[in-house]
N, C-alpha and C. Protein backbone atom coordinates (compact mmCIF):
# COMPACT_ATOMS: atom_id res chain seq x y z
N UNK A 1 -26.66 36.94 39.49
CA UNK A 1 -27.39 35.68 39.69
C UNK A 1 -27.40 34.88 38.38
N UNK A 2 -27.91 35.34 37.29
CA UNK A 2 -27.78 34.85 36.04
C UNK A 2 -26.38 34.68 35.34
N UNK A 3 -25.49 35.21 35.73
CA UNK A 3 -24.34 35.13 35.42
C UNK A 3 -23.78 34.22 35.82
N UNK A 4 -23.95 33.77 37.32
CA UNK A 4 -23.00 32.85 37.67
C UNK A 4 -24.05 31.42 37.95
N UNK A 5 -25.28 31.65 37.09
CA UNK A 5 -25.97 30.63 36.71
C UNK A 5 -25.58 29.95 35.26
N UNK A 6 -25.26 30.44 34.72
CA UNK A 6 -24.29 30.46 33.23
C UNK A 6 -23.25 30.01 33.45
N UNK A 7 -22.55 30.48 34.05
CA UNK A 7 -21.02 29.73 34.65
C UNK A 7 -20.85 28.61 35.14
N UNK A 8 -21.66 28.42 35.75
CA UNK A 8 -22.02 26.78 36.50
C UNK A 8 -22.07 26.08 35.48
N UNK A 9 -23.27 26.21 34.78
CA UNK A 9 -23.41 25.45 33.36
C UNK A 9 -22.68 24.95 32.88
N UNK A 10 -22.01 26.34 32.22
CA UNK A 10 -20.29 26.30 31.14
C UNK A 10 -19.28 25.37 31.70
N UNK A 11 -19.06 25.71 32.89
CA UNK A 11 -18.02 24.40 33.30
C UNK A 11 -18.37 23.10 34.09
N UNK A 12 -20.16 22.77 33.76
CA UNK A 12 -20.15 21.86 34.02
C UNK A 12 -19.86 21.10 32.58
N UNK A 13 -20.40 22.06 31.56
CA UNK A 13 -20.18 21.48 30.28
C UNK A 13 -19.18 20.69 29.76
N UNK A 14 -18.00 21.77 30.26
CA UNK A 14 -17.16 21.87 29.91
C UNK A 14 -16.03 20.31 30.45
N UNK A 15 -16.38 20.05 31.84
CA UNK A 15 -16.53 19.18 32.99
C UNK A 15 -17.08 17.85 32.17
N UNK A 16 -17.92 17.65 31.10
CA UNK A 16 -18.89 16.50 30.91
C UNK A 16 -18.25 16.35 29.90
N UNK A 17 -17.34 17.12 29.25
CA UNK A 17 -17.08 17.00 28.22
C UNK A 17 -15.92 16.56 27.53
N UNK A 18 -14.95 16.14 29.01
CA UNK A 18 -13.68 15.28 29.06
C UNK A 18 -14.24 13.80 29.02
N UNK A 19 -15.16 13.43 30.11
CA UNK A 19 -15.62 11.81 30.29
C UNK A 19 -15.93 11.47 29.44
N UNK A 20 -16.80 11.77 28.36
CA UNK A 20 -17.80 11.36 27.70
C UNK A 20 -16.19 11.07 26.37
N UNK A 21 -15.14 11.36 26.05
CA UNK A 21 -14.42 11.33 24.83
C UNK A 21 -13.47 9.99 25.91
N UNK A 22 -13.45 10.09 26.71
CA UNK A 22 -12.97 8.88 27.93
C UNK A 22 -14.03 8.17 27.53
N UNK A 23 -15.22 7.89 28.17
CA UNK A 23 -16.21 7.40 27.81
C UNK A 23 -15.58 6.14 26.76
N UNK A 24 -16.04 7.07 25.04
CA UNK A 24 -15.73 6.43 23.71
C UNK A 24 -14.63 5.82 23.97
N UNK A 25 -13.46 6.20 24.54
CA UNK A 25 -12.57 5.25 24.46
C UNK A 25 -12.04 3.85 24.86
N UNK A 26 -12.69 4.27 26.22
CA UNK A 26 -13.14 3.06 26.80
C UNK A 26 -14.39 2.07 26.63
N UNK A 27 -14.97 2.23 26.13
CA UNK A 27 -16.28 1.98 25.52
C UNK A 27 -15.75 1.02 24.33
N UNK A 28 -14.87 1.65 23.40
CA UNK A 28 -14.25 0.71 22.08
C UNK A 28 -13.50 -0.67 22.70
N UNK A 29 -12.31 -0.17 23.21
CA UNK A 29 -11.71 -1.08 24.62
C UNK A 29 -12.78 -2.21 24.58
N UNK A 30 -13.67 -2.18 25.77
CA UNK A 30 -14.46 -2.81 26.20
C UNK A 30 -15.54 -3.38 25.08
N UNK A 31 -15.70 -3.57 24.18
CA UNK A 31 -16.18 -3.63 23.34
C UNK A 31 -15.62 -4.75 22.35
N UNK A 32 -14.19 -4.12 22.40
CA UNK A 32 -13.20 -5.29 21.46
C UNK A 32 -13.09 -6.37 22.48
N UNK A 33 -13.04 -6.24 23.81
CA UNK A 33 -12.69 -7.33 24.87
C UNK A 33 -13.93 -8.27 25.43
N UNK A 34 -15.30 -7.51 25.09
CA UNK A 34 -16.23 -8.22 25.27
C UNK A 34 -16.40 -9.36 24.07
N UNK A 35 -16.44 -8.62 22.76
CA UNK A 35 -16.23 -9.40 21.43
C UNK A 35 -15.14 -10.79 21.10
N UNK A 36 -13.78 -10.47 21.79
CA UNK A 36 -12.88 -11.69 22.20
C UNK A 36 -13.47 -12.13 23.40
N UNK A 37 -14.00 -12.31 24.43
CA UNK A 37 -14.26 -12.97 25.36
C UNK A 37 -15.54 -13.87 24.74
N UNK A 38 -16.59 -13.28 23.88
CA UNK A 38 -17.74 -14.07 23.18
C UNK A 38 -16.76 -15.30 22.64
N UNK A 39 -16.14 -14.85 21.54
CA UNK A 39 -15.13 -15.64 20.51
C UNK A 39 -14.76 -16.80 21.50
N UNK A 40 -14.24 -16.44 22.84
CA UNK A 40 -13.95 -17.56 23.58
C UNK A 40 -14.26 -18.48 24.30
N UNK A 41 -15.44 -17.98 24.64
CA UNK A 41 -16.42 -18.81 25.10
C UNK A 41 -16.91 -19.83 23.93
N UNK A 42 -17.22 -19.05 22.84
CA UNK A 42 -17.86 -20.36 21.58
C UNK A 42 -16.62 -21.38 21.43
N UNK A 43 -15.67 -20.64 21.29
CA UNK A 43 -14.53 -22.06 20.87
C UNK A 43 -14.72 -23.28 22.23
N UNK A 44 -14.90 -22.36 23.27
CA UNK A 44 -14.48 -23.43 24.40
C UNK A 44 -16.52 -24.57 24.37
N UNK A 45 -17.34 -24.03 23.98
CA UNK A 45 -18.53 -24.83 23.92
C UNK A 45 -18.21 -25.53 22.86
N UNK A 46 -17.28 -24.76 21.84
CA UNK A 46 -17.66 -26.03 20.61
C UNK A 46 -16.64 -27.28 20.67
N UNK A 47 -15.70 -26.67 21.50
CA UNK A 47 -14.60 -28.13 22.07
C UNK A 47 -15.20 -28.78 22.95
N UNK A 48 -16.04 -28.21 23.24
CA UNK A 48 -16.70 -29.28 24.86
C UNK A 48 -17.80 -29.97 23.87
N UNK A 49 -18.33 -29.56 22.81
CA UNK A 49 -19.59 -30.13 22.08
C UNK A 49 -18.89 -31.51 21.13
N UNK A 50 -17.50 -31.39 20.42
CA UNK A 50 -17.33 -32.12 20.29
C UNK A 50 -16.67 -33.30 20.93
């Protein structure tokens, strides 16, 4: 019982522990693309402002 209560665990761990380095990567991604999409929006207000 405890054993294969442990086991569950371990490879859920183990399981959580691919996404989450996916996760970061995609996370940076999305991050640099949110940061250029800001950038583009200001240029396009400050052409419409002037």
């Amino acid at each position: 019982m405890d054993k294969e209560m442990i086991s569950c665990e371990n490879t859920k761990l183990h399981e959580n522990s691919h996404p989450t380095f996916e996760n970061s990567g995609t996370g940076v991604l999305g991050s640099i693309m949110f940061i250029a999409l800001m950038l583009i929006i200001m240029a396009l207000i400050s052409i419409y402002m002037k």
